[in-house]
PDB file of N, CA and C in Angstrom:
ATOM      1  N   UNK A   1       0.797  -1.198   0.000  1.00  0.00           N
ATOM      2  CA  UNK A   1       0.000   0.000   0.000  1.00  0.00           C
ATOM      3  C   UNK A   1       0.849   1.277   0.000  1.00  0.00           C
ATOM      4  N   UNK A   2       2.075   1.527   0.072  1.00  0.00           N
ATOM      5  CA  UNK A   2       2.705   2.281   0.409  1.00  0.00           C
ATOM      6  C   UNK A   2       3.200   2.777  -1.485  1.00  0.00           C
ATOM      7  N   UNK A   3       2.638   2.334  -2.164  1.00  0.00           N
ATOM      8  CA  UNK A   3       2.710   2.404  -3.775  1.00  0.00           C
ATOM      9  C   UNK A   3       1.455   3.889  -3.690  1.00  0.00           C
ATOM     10  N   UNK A   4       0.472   3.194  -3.192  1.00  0.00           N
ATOM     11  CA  UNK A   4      -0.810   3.946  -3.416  1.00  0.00           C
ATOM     12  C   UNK A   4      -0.894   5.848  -2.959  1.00  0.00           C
ATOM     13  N   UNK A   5      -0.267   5.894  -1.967  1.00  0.00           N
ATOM     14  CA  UNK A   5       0.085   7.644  -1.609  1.00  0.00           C
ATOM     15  C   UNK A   5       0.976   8.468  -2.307  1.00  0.00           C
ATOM     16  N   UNK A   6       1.890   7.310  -3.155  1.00  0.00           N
ATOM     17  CA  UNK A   6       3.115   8.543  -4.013  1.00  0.00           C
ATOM     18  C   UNK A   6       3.857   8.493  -3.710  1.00  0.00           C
ATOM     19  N   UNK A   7       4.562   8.063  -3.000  1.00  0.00           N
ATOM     20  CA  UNK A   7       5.580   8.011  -1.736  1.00  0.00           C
ATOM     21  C   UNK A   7       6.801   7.000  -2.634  1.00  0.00           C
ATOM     22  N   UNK A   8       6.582   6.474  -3.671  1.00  0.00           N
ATOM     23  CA  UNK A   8       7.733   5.938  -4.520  1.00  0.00           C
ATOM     24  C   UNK A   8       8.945   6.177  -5.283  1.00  0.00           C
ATOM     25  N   UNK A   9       9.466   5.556  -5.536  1.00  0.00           N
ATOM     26  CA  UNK A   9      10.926   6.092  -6.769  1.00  0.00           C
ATOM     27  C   UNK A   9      10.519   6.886  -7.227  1.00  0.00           C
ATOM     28  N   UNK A  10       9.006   7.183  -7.820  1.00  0.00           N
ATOM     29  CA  UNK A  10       8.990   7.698  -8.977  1.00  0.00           C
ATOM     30  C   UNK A  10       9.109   9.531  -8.427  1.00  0.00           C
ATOM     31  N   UNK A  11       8.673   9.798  -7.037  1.00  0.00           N
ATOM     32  CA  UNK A  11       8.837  11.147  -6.514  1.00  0.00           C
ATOM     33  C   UNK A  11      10.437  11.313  -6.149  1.00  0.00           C
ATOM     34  N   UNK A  12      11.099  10.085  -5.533  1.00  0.00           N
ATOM     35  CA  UNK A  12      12.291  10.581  -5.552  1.00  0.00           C
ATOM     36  C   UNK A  12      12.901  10.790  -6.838  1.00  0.00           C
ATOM     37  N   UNK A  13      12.965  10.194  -8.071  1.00  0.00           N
ATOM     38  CA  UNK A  13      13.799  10.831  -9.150  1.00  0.00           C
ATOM     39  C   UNK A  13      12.807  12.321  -9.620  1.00  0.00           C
ATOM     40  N   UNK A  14      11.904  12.189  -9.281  1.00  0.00           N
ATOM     41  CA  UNK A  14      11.140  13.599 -10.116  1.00  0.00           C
ATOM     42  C   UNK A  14      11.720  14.952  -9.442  1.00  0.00           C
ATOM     43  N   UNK A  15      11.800  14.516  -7.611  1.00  0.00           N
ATOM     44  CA  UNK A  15      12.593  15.412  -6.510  1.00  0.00           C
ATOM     45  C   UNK A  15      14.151  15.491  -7.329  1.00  0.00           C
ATOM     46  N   UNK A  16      14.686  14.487  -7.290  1.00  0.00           N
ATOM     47  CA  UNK A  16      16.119  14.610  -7.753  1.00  0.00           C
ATOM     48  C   UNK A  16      16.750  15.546  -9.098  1.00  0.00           C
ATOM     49  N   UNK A  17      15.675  15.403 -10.161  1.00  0.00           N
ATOM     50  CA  UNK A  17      15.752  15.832 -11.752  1.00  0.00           C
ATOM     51  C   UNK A  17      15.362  17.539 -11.022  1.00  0.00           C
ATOM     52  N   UNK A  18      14.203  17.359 -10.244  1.00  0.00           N
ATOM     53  CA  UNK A  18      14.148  19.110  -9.471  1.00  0.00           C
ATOM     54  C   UNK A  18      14.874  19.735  -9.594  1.00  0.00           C
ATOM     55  N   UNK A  19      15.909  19.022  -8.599  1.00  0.00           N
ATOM     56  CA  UNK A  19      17.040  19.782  -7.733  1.00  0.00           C
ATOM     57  C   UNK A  19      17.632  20.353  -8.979  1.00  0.00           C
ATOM     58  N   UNK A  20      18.088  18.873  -9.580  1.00  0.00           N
ATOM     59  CA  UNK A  20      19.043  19.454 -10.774  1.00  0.00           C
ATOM     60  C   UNK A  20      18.634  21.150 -11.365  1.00  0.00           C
ATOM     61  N   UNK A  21      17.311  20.625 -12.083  1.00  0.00           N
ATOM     62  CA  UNK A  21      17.060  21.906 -12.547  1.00  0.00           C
ATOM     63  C   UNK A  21      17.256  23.218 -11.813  1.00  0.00           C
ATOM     64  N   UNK A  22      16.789  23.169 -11.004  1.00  0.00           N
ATOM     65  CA  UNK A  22      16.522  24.468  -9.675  1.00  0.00           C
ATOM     66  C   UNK A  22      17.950  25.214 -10.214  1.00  0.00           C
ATOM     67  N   UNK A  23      19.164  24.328  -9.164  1.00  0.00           N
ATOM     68  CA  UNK A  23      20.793  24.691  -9.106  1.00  0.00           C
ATOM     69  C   UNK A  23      20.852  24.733 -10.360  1.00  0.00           C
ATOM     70  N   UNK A  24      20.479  24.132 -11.657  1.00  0.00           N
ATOM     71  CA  UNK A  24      21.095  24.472 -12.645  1.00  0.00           C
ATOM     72  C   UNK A  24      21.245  25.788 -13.448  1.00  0.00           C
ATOM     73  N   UNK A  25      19.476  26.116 -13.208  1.00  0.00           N
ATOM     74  CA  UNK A  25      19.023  27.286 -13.680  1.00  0.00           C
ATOM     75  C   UNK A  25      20.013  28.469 -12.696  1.00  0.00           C
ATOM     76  N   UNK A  26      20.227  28.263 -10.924  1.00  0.00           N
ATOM     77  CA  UNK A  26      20.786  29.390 -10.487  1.00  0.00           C
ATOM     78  C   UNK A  26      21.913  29.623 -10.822  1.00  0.00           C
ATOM     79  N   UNK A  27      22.946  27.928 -11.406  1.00  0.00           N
ATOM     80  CA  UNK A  27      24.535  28.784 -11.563  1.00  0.00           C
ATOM     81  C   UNK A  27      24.273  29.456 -13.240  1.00  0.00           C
ATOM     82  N   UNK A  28      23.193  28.866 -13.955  1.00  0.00           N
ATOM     83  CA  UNK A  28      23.330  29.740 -15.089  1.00  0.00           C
ATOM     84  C   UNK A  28      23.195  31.292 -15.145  1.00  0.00           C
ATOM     85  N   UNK A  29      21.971  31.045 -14.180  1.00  0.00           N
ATOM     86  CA  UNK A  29      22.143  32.629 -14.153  1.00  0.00           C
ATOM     87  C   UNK A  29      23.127  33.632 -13.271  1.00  0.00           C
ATOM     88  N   UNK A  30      24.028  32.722 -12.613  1.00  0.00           N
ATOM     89  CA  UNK A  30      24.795  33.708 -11.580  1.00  0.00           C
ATOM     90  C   UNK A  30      25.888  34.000 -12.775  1.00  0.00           C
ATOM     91  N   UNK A  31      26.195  33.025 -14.129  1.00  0.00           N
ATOM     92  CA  UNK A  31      27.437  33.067 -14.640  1.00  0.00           C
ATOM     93  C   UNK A  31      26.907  34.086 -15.806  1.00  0.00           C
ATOM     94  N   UNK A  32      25.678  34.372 -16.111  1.00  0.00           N
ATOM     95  CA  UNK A  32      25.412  35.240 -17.389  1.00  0.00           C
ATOM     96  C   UNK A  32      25.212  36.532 -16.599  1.00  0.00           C
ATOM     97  N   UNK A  33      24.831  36.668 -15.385  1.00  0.00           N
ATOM     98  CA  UNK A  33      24.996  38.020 -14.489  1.00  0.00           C
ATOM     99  C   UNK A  33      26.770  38.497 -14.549  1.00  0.00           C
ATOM    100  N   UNK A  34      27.459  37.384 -14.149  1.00  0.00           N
ATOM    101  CA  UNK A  34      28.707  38.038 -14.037  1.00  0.00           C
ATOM    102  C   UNK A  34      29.366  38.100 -15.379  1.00  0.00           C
ATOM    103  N   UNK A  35      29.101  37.661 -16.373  1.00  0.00           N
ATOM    104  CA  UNK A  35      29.484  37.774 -17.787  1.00  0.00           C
ATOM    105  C   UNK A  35      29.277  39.166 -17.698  1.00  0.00           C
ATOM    106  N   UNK A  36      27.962  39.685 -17.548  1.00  0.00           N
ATOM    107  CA  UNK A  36      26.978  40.553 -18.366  1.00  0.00           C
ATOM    108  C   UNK A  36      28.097  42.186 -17.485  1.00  0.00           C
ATOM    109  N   UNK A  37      28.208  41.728 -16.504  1.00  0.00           N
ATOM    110  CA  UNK A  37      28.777  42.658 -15.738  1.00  0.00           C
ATOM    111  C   UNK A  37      30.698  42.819 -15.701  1.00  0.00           C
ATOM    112  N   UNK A  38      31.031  42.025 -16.626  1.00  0.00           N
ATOM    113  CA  UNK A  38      32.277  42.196 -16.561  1.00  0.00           C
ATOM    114  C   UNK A  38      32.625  42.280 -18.007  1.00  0.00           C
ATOM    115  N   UNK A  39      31.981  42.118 -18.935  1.00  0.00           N
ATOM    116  CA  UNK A  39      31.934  42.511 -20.308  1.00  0.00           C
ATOM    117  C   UNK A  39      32.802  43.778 -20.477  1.00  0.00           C
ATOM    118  N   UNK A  40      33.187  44.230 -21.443  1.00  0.00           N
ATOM    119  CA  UNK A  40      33.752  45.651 -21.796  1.00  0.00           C
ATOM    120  C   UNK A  40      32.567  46.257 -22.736  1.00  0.00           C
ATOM    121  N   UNK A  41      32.282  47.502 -22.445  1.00  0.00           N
ATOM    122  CA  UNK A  41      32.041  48.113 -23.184  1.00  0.00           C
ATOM    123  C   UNK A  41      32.173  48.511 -24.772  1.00  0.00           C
ATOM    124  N   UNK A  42      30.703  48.029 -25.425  1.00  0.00           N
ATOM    125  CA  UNK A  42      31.648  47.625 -27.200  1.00  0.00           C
ATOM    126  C   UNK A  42      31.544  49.323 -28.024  1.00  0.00           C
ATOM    127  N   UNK A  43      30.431  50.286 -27.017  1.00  0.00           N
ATOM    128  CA  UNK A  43      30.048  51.586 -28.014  1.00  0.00           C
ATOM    129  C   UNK A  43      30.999  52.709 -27.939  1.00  0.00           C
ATOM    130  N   UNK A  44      30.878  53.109 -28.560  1.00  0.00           N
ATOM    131  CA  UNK A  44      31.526  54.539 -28.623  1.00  0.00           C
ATOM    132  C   UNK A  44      31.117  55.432 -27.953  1.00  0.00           C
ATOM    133  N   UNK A  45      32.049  56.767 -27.763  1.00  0.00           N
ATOM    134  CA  UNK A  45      31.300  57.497 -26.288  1.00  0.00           C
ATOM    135  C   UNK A  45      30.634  58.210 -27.825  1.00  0.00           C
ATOM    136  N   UNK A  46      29.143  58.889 -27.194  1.00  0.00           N
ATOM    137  CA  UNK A  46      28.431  59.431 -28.002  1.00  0.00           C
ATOM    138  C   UNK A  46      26.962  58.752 -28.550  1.00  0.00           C
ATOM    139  N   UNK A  47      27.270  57.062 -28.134  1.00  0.00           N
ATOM    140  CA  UNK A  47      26.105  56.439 -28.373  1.00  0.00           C
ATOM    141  C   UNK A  47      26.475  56.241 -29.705  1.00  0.00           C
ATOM    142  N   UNK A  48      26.829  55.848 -30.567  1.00  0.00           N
ATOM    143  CA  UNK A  48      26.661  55.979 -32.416  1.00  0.00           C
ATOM    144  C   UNK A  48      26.558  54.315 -32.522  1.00  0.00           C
ATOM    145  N   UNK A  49      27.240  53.322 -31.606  1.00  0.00           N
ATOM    146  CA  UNK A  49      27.318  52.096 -31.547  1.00  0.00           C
ATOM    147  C   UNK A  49      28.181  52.255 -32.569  1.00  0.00           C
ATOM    148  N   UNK A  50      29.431  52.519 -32.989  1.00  0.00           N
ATOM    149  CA  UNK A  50      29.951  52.162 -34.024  1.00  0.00           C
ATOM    150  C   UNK A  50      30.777  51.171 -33.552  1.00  0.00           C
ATOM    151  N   UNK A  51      32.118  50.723 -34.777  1.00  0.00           N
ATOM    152  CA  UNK A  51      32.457  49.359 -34.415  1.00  0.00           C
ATOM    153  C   UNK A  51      33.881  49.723 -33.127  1.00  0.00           C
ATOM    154  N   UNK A  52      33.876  48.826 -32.124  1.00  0.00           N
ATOM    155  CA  UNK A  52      34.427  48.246 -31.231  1.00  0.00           C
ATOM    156  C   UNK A  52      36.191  49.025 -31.384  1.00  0.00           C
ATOM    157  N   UNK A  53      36.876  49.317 -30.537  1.00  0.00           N
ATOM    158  CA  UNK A  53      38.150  48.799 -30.713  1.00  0.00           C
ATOM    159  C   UNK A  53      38.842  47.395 -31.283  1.00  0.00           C
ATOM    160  N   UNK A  54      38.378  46.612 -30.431  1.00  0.00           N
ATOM    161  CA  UNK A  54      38.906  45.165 -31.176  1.00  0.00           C
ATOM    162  C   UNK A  54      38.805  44.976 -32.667  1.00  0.00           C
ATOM    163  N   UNK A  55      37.623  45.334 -33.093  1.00  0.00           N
ATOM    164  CA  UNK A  55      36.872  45.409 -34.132  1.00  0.00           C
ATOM    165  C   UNK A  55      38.426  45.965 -35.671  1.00  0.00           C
ATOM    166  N   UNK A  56      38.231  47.138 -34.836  1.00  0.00           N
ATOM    167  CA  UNK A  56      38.942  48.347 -35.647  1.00  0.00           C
ATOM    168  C   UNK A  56      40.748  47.341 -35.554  1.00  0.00           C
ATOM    169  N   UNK A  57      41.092  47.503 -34.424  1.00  0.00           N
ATOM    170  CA  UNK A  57      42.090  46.449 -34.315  1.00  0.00           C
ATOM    171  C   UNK A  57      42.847  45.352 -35.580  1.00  0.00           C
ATOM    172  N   UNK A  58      41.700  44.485 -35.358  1.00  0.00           N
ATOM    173  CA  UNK A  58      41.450  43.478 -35.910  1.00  0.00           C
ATOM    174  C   UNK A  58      41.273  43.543 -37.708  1.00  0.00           C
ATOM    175  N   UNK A  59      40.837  44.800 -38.204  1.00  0.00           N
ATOM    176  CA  UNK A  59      40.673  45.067 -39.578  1.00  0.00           C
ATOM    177  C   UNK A  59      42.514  46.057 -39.830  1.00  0.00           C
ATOM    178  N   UNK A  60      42.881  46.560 -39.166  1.00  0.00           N
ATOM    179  CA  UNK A  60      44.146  46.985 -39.203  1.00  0.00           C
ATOM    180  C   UNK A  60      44.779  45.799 -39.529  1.00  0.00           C
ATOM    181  N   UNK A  61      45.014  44.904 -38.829  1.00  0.00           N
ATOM    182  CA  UNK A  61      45.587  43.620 -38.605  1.00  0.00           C
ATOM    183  C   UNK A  61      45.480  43.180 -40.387  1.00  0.00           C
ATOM    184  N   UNK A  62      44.674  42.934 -40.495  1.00  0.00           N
ATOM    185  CA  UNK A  62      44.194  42.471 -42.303  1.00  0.00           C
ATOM    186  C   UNK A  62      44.830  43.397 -43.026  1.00  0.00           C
ATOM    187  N   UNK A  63      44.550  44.688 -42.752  1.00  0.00           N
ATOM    188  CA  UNK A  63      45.293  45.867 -43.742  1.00  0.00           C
ATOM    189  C   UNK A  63      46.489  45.383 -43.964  1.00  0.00           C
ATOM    190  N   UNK A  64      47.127  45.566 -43.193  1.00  0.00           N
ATOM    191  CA  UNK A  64      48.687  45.450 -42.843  1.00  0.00           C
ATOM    192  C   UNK A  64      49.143  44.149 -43.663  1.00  0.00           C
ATOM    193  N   UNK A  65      48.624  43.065 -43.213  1.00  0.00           N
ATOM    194  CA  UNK A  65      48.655  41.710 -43.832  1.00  0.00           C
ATOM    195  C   UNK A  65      48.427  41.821 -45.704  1.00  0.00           C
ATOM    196  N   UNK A  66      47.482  42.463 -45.897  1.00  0.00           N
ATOM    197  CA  UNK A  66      46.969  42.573 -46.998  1.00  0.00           C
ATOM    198  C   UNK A  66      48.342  43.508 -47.409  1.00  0.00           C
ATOM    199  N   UNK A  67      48.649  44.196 -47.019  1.00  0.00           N
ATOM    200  CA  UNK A  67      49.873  44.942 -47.850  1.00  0.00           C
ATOM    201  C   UNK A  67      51.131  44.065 -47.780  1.00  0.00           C
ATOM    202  N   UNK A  68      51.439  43.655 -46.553  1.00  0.00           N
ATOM    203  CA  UNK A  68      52.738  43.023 -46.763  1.00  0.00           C
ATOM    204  C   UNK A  68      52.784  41.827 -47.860  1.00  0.00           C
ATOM    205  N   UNK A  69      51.260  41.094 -48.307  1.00  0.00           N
ATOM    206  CA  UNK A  69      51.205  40.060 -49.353  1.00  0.00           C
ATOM    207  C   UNK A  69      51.597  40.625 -50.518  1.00  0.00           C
ATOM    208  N   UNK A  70      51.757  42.671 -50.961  1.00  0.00           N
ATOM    209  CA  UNK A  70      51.761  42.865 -52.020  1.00  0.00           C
ATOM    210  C   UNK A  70      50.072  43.234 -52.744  1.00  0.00           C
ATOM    211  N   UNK A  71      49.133  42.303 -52.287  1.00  0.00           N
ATOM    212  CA  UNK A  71      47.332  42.608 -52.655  1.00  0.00           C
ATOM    213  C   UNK A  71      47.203  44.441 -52.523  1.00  0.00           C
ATOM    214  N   UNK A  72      48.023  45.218 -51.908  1.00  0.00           N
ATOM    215  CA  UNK A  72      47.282  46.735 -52.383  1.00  0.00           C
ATOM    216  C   UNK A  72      48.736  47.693 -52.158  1.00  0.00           C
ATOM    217  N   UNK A  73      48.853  48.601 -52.719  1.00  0.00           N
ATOM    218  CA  UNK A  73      49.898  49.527 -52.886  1.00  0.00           C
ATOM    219  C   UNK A  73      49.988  50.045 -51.707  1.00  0.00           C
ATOM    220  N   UNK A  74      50.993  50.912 -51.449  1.00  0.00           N
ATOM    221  CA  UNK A  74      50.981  51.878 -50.145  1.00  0.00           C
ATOM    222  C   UNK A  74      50.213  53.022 -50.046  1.00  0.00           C
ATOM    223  N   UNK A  75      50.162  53.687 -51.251  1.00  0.00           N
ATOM    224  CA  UNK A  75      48.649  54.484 -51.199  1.00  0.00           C
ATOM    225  C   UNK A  75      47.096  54.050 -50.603  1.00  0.00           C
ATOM    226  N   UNK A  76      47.044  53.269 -51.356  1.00  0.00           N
ATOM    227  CA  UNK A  76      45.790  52.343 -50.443  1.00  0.00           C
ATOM    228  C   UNK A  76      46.126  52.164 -49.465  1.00  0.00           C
ATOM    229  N   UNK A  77      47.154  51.695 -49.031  1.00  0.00           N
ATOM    230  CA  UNK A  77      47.332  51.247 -47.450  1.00  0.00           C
ATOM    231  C   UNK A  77      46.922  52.248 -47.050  1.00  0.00           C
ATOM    232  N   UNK A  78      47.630  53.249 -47.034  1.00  0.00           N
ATOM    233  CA  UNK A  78      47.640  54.559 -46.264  1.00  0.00           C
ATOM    234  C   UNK A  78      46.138  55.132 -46.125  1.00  0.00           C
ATOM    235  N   UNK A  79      45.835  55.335 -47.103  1.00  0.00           N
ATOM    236  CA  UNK A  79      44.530  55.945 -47.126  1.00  0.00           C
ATOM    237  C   UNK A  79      43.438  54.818 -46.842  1.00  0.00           C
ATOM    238  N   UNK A  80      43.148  53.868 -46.850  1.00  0.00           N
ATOM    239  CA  UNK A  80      42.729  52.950 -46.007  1.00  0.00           C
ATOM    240  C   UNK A  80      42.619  52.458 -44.471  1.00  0.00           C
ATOM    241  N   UNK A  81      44.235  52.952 -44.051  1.00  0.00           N
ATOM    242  CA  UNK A  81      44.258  52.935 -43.021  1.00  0.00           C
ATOM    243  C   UNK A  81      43.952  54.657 -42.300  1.00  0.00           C
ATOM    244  N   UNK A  82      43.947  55.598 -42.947  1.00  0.00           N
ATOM    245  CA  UNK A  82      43.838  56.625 -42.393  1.00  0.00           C
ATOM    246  C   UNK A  82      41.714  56.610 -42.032  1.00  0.00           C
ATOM    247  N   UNK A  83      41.432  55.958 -42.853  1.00  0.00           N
ATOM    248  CA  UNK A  83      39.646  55.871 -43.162  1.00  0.00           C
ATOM    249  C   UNK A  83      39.228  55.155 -41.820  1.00  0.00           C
ATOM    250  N   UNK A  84      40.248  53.816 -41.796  1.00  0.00           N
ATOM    251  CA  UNK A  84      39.623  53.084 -40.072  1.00  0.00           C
ATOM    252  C   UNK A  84      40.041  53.551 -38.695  1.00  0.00           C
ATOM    253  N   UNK A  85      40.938  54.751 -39.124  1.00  0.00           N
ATOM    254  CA  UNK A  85      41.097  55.153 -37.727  1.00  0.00           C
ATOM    255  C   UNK A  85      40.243  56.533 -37.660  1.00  0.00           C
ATOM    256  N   UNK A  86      39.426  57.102 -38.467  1.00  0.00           N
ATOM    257  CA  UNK A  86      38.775  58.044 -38.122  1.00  0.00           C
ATOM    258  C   UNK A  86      37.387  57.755 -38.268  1.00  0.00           C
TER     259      UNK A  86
END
């Protein structure tokens, strides 16, 4: 009779799969809180959202590359690179 109140496996794994969820959901959200809060800042002061430092970085990086292969003259370089830094 002790089938008949609920009182079986079947509440302890449903309790157990709980738990899981419960803790799972809290470290997710403790780790997208501290993501969210330790992030860097990607906008520009002024609000414009334009692109990132890294961003800008990172396309220099190609410039540079792209010239040392010979793919664009030093004029282009130059004036290419004068365009992503302003």
């Amino acid at each position: 009779m002790f089938w008949a109140y609920g009182f079986g496996w079947q509440r302890l794994v449903f309790g157990g799969l709980m738990m899981l969820l419960v803790w799972g959901g809290l470290i997710a959200l403790a780790v997208l809180v501290v993501r969210a809060l330790t992030r860097p800042v990607s906008r520009q002061p002024g609000g414009s959202g334009g692109p990132s430092g890294s961003t800008i970085d990172r396309a220099l990086e190609i410039l540079k590359e792209r010239y040392a292969r010979g793919e664009i003259t030093k004029d282009q370089y130059e004036s290419m690179r004068r365009d992503l830094q302003t």
